[in-house]
PDB file of N, CA and C in Angstrom:
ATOM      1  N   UNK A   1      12.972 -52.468  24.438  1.00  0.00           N
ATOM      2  CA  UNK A   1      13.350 -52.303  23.049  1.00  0.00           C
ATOM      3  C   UNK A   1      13.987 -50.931  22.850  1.00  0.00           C
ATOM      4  N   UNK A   2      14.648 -50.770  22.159  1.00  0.00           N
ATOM      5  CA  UNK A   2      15.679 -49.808  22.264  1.00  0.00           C
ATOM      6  C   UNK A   2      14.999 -48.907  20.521  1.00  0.00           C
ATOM      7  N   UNK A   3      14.872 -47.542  20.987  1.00  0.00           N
ATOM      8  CA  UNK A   3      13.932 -47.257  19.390  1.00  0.00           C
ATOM      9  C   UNK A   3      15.115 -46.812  18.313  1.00  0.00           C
ATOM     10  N   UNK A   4      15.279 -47.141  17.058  1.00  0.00           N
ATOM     11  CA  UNK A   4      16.074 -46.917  16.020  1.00  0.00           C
ATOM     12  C   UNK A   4      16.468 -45.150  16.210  1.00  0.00           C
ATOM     13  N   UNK A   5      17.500 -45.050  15.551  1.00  0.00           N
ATOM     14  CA  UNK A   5      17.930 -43.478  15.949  1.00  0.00           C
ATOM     15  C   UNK A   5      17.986 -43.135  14.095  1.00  0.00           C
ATOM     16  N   UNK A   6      17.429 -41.966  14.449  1.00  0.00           N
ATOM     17  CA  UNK A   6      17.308 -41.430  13.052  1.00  0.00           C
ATOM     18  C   UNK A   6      18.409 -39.962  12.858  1.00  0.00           C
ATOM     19  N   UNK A   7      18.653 -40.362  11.343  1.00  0.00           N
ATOM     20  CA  UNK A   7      19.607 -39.053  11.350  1.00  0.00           C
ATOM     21  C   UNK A   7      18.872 -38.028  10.667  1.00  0.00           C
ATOM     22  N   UNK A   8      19.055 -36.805  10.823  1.00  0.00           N
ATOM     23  CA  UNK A   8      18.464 -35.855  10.074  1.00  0.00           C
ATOM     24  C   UNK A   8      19.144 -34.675   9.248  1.00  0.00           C
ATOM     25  N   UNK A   9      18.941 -34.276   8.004  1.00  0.00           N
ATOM     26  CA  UNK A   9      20.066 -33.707   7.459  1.00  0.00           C
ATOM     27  C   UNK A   9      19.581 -32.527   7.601  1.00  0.00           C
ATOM     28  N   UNK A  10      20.264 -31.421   7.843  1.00  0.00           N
ATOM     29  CA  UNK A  10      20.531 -29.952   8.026  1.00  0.00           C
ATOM     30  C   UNK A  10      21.389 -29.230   7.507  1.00  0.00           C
ATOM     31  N   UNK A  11      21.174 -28.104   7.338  1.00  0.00           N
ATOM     32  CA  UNK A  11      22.107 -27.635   6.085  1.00  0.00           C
ATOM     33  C   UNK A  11      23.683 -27.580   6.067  1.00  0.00           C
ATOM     34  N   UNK A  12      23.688 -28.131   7.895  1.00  0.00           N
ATOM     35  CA  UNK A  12      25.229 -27.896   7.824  1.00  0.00           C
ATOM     36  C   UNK A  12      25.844 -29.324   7.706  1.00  0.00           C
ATOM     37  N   UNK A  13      24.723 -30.748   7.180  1.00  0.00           N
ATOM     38  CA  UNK A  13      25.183 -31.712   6.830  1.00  0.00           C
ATOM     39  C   UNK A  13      24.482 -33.206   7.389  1.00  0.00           C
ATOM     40  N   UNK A  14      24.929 -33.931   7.696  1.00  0.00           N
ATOM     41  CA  UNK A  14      24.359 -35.329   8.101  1.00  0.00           C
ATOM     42  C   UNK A  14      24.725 -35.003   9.881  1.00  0.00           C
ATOM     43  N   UNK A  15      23.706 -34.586  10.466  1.00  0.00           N
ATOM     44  CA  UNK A  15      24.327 -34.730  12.136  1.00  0.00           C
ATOM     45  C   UNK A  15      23.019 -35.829  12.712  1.00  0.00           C
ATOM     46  N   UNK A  16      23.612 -36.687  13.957  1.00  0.00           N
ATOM     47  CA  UNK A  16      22.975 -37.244  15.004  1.00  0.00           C
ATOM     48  C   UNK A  16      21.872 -36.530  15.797  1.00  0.00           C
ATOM     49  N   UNK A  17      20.622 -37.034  16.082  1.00  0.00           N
ATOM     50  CA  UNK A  17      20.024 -37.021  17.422  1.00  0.00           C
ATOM     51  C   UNK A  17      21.135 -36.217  18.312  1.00  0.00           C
ATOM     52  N   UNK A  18      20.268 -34.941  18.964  1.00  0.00           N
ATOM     53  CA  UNK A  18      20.921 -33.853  19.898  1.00  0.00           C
ATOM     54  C   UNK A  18      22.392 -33.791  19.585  1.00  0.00           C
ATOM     55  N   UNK A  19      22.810 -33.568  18.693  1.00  0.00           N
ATOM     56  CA  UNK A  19      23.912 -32.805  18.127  1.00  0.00           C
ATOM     57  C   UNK A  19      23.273 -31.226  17.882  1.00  0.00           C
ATOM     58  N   UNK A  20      24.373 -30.249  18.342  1.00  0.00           N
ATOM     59  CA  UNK A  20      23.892 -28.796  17.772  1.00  0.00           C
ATOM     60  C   UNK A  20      23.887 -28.273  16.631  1.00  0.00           C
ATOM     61  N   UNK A  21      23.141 -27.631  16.150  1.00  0.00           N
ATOM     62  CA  UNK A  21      23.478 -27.208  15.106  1.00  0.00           C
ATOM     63  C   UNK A  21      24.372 -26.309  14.553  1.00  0.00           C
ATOM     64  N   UNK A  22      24.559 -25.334  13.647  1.00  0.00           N
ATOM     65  CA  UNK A  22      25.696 -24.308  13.158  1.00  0.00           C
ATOM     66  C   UNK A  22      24.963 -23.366  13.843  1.00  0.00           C
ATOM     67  N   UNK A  23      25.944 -22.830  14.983  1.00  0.00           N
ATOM     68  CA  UNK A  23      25.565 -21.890  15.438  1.00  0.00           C
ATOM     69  C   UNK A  23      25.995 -20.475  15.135  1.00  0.00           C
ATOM     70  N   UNK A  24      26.195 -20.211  14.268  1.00  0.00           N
ATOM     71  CA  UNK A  24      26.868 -18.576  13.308  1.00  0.00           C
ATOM     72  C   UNK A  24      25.522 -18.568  12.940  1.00  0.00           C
ATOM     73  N   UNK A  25      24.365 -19.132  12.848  1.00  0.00           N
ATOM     74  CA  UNK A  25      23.242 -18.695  12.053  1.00  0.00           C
ATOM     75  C   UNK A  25      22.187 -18.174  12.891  1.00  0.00           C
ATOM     76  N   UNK A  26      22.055 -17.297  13.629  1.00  0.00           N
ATOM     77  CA  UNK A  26      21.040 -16.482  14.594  1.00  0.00           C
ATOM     78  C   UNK A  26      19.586 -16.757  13.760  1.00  0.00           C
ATOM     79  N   UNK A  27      19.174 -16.867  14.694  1.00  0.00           N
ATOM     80  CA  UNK A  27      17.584 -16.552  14.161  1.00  0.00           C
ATOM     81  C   UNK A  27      17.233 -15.593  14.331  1.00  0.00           C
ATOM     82  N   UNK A  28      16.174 -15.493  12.846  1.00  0.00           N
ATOM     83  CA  UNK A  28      15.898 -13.908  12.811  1.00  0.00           C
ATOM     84  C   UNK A  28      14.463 -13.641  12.798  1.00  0.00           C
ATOM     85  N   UNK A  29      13.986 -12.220  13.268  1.00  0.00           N
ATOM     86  CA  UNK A  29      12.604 -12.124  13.440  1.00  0.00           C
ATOM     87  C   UNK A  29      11.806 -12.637  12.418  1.00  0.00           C
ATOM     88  N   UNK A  30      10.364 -13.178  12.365  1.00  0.00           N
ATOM     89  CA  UNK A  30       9.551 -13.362  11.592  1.00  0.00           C
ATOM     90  C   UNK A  30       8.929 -12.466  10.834  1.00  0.00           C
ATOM     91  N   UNK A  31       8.431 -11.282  12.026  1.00  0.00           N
ATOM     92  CA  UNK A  31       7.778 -10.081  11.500  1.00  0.00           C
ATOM     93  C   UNK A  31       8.098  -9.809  10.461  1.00  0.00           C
ATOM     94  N   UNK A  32       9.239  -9.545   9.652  1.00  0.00           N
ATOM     95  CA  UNK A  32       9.472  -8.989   8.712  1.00  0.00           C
ATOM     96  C   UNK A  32       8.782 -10.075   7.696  1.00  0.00           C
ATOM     97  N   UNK A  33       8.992 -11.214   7.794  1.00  0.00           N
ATOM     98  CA  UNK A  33       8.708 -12.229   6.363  1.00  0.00           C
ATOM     99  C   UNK A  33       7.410 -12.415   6.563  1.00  0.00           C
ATOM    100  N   UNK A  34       6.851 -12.051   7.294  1.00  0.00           N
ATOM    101  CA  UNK A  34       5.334 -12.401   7.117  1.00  0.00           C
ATOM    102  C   UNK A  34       4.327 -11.191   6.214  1.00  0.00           C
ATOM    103  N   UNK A  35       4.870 -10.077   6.919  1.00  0.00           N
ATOM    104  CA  UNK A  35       4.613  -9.038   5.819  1.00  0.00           C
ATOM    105  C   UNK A  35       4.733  -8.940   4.591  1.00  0.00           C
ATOM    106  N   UNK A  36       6.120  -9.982   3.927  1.00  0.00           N
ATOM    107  CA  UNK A  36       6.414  -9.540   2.585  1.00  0.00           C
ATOM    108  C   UNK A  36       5.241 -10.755   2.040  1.00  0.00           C
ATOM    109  N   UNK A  37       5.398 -11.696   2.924  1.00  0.00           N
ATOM    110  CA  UNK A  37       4.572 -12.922   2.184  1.00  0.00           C
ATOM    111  C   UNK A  37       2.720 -12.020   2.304  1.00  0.00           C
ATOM    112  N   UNK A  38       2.734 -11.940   3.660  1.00  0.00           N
ATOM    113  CA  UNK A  38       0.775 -11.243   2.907  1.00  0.00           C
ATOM    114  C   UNK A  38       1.330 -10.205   2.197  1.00  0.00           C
ATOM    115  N   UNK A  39       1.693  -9.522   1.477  1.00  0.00           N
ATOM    116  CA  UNK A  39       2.287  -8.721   0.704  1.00  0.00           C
ATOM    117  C   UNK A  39       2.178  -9.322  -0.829  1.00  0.00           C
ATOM    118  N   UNK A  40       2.793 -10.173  -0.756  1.00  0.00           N
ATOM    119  CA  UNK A  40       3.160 -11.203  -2.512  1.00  0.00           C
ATOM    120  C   UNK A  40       1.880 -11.884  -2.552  1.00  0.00           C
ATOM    121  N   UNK A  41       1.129 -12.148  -1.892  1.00  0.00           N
ATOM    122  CA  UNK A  41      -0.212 -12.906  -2.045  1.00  0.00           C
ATOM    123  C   UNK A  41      -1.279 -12.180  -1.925  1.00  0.00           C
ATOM    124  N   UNK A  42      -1.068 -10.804  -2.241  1.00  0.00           N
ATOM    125  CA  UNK A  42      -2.095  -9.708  -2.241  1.00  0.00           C
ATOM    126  C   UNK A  42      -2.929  -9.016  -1.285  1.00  0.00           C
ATOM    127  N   UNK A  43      -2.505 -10.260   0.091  1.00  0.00           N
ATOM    128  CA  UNK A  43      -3.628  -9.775   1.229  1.00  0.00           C
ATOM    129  C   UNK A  43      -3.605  -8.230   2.033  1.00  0.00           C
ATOM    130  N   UNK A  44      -2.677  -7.550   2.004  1.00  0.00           N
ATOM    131  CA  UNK A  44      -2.469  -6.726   2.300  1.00  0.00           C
ATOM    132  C   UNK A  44      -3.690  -5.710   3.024  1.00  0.00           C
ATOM    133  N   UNK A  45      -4.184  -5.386   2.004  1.00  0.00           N
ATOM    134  CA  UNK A  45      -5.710  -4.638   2.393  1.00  0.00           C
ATOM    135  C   UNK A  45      -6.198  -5.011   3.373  1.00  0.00           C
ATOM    136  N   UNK A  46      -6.751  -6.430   2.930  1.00  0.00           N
ATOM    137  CA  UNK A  46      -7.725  -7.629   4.119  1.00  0.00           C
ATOM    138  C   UNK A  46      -6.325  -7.503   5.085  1.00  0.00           C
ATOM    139  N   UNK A  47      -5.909  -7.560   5.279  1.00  0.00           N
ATOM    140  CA  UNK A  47      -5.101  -8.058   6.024  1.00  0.00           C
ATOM    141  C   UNK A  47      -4.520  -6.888   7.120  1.00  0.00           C
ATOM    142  N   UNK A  48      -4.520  -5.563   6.925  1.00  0.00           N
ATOM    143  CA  UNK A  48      -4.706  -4.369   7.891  1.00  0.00           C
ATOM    144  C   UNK A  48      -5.973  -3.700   7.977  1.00  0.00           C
ATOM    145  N   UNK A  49      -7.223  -4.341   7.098  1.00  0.00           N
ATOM    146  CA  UNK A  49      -8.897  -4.143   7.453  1.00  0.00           C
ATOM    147  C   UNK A  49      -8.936  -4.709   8.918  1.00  0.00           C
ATOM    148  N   UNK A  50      -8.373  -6.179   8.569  1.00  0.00           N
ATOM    149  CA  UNK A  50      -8.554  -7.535  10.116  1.00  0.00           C
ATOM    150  C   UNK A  50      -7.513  -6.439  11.084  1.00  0.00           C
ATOM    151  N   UNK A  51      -6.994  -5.967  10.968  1.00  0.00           N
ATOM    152  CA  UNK A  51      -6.040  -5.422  12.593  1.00  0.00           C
ATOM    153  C   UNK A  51      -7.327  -4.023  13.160  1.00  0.00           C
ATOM    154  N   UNK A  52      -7.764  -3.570  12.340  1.00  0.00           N
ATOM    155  CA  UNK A  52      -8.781  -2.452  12.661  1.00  0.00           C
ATOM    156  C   UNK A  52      -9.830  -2.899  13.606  1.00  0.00           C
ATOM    157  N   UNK A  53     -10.045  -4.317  12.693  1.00  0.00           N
ATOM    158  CA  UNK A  53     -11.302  -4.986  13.588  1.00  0.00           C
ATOM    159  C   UNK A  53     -10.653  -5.482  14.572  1.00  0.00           C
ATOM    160  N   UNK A  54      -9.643  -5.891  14.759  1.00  0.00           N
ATOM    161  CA  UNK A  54      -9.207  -6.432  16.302  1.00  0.00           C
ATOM    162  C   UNK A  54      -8.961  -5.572  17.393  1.00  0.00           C
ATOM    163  N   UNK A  55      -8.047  -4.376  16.556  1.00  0.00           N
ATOM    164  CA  UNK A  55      -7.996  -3.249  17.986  1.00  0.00           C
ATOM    165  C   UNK A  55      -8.783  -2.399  17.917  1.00  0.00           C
ATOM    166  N   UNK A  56     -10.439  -2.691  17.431  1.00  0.00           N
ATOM    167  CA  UNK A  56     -11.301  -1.750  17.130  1.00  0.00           C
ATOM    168  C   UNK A  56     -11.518  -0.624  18.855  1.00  0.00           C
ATOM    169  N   UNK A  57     -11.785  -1.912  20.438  1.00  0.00           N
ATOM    170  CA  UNK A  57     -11.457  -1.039  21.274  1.00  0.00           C
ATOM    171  C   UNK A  57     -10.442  -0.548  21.635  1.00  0.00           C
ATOM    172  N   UNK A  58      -9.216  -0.660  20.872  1.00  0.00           N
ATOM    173  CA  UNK A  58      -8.424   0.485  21.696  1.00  0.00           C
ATOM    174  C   UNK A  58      -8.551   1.778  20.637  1.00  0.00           C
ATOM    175  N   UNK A  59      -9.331   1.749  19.665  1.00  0.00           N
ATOM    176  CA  UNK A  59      -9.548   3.141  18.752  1.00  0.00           C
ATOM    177  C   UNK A  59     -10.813   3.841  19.031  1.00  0.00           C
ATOM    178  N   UNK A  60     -11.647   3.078  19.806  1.00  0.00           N
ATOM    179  CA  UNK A  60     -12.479   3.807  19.904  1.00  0.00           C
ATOM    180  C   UNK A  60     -13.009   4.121  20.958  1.00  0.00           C
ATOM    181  N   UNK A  61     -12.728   3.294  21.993  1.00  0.00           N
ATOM    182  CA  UNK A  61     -12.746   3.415  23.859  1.00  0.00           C
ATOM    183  C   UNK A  61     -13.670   2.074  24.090  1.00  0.00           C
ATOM    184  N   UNK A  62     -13.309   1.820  25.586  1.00  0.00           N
ATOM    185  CA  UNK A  62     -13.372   0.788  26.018  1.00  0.00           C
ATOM    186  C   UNK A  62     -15.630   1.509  26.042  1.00  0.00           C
ATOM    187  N   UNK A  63     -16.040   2.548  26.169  1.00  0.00           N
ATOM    188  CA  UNK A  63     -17.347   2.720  26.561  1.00  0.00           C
ATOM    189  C   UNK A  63     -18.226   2.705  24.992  1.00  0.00           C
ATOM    190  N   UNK A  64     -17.437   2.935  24.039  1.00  0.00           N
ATOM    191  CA  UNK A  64     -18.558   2.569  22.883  1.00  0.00           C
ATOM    192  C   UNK A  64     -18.198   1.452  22.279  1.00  0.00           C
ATOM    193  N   UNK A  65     -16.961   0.871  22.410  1.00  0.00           N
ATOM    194  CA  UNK A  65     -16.647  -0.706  21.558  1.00  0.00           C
ATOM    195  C   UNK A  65     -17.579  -1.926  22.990  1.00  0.00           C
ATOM    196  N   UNK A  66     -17.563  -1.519  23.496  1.00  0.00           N
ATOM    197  CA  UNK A  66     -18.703  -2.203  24.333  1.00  0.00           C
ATOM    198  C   UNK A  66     -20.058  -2.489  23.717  1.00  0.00           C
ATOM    199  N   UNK A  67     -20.475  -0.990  23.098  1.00  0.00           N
ATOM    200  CA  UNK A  67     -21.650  -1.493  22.336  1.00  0.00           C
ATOM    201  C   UNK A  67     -21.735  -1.658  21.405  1.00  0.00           C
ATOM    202  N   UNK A  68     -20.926  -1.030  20.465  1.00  0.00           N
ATOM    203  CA  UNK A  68     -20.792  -1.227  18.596  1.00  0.00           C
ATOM    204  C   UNK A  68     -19.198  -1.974  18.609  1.00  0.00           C
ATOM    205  N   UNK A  69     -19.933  -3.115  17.827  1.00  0.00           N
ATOM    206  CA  UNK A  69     -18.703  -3.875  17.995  1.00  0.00           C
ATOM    207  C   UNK A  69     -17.859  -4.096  16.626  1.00  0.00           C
ATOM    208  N   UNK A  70     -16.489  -4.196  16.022  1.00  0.00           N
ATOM    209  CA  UNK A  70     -15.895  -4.071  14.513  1.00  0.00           C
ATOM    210  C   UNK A  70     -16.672  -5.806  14.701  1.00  0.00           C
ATOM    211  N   UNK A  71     -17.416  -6.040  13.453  1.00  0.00           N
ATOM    212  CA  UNK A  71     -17.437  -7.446  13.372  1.00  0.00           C
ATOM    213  C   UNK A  71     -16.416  -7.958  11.980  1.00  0.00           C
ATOM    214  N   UNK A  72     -16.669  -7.251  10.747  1.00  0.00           N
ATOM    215  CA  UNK A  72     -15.709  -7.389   9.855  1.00  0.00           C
ATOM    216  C   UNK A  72     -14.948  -7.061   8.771  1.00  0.00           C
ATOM    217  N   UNK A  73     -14.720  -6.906   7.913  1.00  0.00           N
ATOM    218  CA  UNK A  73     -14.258  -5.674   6.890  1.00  0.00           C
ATOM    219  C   UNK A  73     -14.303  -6.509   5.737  1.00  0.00           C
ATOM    220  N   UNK A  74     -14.314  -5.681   4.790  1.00  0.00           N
ATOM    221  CA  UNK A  74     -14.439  -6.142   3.473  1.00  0.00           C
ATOM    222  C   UNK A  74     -13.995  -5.539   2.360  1.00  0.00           C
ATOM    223  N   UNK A  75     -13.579  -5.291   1.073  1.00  0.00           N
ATOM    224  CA  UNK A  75     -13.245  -4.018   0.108  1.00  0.00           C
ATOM    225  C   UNK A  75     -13.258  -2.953   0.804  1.00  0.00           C
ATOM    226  N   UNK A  76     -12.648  -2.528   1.731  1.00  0.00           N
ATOM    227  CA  UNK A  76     -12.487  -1.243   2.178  1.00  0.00           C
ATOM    228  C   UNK A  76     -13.741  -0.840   3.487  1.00  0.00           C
ATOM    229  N   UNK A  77     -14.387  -1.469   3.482  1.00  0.00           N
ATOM    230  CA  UNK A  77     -15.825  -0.863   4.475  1.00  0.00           C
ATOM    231  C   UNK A  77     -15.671  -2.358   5.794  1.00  0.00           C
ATOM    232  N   UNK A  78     -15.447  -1.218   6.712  1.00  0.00           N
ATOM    233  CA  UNK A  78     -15.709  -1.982   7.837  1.00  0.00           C
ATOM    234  C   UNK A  78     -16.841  -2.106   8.540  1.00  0.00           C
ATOM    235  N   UNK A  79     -17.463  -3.420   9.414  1.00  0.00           N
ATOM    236  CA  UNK A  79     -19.268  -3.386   9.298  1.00  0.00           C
ATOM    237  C   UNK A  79     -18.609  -3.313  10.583  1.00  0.00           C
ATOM    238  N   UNK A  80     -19.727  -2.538  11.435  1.00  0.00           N
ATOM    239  CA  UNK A  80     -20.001  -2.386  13.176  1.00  0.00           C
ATOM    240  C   UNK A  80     -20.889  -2.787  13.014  1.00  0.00           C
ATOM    241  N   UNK A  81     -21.335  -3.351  14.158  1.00  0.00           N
ATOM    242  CA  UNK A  81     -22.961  -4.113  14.529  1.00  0.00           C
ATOM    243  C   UNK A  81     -23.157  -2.694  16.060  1.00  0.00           C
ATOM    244  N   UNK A  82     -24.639  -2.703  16.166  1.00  0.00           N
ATOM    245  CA  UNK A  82     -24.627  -2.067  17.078  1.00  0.00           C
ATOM    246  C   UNK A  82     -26.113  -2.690  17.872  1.00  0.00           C
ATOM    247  N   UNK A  83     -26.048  -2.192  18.877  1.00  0.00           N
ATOM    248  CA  UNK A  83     -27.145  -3.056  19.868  1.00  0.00           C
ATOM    249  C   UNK A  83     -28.484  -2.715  19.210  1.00  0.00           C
ATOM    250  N   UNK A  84     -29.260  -1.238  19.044  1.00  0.00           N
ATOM    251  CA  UNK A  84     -29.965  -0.603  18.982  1.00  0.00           C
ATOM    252  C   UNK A  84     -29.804   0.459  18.141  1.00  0.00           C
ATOM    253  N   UNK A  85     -31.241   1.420  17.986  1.00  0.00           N
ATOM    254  CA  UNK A  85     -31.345   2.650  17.187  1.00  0.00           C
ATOM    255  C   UNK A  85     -30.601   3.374  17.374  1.00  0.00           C
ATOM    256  N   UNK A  86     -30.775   3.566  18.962  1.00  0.00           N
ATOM    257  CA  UNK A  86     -29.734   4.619  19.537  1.00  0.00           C
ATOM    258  C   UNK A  86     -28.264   4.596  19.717  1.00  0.00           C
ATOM    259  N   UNK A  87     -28.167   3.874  20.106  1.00  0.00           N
ATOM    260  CA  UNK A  87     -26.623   3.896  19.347  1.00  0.00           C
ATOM    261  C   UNK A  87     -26.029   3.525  18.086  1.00  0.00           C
ATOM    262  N   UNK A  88     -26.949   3.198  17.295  1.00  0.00           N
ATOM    263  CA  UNK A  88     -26.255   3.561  15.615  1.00  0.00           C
ATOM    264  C   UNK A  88     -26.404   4.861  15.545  1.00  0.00           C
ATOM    265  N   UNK A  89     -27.721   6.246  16.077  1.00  0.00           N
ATOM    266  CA  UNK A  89     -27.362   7.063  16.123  1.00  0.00           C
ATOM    267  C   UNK A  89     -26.050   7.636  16.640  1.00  0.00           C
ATOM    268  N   UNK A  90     -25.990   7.230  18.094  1.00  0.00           N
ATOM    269  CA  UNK A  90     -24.747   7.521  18.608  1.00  0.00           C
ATOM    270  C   UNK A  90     -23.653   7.397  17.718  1.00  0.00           C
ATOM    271  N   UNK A  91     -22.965   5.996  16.926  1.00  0.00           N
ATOM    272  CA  UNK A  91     -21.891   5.992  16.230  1.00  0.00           C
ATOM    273  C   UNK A  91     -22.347   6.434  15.094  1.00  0.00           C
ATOM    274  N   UNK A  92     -23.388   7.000  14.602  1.00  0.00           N
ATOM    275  CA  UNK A  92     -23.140   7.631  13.561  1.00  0.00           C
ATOM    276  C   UNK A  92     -22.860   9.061  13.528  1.00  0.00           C
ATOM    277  N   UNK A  93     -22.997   9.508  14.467  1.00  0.00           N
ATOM    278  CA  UNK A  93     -22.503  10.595  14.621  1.00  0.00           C
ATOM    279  C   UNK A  93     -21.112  11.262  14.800  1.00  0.00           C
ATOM    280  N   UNK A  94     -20.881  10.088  15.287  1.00  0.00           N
ATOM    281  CA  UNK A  94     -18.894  10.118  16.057  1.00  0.00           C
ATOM    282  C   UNK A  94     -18.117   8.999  14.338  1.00  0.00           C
ATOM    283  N   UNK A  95     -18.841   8.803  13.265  1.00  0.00           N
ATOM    284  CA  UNK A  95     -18.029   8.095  12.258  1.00  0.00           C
ATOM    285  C   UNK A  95     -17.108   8.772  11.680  1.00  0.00           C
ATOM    286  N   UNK A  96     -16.995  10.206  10.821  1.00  0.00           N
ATOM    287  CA  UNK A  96     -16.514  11.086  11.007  1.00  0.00           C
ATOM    288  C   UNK A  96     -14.764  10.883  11.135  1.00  0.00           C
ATOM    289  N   UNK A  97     -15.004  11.181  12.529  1.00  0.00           N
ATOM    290  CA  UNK A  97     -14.095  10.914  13.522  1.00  0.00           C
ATOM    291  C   UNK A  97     -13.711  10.008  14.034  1.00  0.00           C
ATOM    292  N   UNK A  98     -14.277   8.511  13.978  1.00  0.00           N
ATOM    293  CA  UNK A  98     -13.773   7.367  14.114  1.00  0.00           C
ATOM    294  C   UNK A  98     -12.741   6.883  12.877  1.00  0.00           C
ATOM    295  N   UNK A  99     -13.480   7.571  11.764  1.00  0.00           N
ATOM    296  CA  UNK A  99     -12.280   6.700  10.368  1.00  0.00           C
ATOM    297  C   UNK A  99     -11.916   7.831  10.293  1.00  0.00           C
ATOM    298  N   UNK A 100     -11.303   9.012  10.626  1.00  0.00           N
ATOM    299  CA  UNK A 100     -10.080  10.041  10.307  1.00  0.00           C
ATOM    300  C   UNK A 100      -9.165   9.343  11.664  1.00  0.00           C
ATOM    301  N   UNK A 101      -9.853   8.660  12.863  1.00  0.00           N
ATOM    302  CA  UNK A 101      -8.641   8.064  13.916  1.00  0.00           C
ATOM    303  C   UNK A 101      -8.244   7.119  13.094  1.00  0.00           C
ATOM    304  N   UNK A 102      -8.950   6.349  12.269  1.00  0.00           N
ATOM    305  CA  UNK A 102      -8.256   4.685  12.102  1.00  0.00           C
ATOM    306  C   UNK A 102      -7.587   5.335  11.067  1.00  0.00           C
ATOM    307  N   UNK A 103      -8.009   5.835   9.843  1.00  0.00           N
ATOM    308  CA  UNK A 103      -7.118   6.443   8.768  1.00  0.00           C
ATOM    309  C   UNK A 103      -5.922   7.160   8.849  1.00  0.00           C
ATOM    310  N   UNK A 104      -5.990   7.580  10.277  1.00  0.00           N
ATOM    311  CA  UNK A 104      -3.933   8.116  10.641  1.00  0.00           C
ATOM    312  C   UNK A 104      -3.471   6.516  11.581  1.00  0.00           C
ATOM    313  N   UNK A 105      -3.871   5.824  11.312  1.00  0.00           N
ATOM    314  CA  UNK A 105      -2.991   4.148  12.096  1.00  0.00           C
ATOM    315  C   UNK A 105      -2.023   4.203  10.613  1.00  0.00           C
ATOM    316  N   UNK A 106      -1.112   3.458  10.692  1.00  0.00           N
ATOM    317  CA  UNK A 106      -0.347   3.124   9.624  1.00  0.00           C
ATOM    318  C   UNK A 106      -0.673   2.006   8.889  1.00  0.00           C
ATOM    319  N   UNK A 107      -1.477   1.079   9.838  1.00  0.00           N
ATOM    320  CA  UNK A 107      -2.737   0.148   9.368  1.00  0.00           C
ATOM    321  C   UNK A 107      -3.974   0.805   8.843  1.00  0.00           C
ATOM    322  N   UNK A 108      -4.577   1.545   9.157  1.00  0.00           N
ATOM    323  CA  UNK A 108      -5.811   2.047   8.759  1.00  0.00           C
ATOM    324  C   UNK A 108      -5.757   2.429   7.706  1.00  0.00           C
ATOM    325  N   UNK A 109      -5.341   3.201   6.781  1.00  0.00           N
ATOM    326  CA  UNK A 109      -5.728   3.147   5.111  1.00  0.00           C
ATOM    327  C   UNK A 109      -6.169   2.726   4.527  1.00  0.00           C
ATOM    328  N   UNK A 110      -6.783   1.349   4.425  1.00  0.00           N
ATOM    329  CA  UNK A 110      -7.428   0.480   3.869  1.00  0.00           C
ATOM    330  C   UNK A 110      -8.830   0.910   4.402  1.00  0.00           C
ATOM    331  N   UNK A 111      -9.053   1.414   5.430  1.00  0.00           N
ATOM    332  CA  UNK A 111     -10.520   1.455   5.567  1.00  0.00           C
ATOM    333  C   UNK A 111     -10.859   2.660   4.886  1.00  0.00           C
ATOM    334  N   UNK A 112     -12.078   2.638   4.150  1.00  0.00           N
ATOM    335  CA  UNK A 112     -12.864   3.735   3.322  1.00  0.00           C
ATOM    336  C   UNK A 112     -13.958   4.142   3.479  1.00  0.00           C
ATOM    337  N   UNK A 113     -14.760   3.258   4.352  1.00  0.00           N
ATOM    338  CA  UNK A 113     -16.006   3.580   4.945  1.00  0.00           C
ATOM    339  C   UNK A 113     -16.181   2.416   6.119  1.00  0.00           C
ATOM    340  N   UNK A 114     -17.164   2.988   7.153  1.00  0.00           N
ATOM    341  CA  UNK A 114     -17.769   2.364   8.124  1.00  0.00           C
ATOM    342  C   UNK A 114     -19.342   2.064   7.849  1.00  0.00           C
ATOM    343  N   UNK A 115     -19.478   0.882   7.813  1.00  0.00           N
ATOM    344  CA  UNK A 115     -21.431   0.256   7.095  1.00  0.00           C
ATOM    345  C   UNK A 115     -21.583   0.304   9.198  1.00  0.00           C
ATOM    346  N   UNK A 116     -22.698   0.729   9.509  1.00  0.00           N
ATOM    347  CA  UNK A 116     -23.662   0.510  10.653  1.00  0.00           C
ATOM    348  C   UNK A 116     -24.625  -0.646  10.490  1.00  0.00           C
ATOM    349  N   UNK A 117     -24.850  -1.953  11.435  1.00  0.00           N
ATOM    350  CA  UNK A 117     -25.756  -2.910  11.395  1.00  0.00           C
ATOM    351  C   UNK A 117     -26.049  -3.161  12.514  1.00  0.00           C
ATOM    352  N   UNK A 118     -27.641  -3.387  12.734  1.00  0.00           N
ATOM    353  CA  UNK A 118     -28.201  -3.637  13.731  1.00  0.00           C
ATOM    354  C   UNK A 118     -27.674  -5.203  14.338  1.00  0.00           C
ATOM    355  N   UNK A 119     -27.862  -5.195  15.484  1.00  0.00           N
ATOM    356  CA  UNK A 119     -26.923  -7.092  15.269  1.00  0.00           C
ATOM    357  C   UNK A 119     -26.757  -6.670  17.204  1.00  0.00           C
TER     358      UNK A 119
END
C-alpha cells in the first residue's frame, strides 16, 4: 500500500514531502529568546537561583560541594543540606565568602542569603 503524501504549508507556501525550504532564512540561536521569554514571564530570579544550584560545585570546589550540597532556592535564599554538625560549622564559616563568590556570577544576584540544613 502506498501511504497518502501530505502537503505541508510553510511560510514560503504550499511545498511537497522533501522539498527544501527558503533557504535565505538562517537559523538563529535560541539563547537569546529564551531569556527574553523567562524574562516576560517573570522567572528571572528563580530562574538564575536554579543555575547557582546547578553549578553550585564549580563555585565552591569539588571538596566541600561533596558534602554540602545546593538542594534549592527560593525568594532569594538558597538551602544547602549538609551531612553533619560539623560541617554546617564548616560552611558556615566559609558563607561569607561563598555568596560574595556567587554574588559577582552575573547569575548570582538573586541570591541573598544561604539557609544551612541538616539532610
Amino acid at each position: 500500500m502506498l501511504a497518502k503524501r501530505r502537503f505541508i504549508r510553510y511560510p514560503t507556501g504550499l511545498m511537497k514531502p522533501g522539498n527544501s525550504y527558503d533557504r535565505s532564512q538562517q537559523p538563529r540561536p535560541i539563547s537569546g529568546v529564551v531569556g527574553k521569554v523567562i524574562r516576560s514571564l517573570g522567572l528571572s530570579r528563580d530562574y538564575h537561583g536554579w543555575i547557582v544550584v546547578s553549578r553550585w560545585p564549580e563555585i565552591v570546589g569539588p571538596a566541600i560541594a561533596e558534602q554540602a550540597r545546593a538542594r534549592r532556592y527560593a525568594d532569594g535564599v538558597l538551602v544547602v543540606s549538609v551531612p553533619d554538625d560539623s560541617w554546617r560549622q564548616e560552611v558556615a564559616m566559609k558563607t561569607e565568602a561563598i555568596l560574595h563568590k556567587i554574588q559577582a556570577l552575573p547569575f548570582g544576584r538573586s541570591v541573598k542569603k544561604i539557609r544551612l540544613e541538616r539532610g
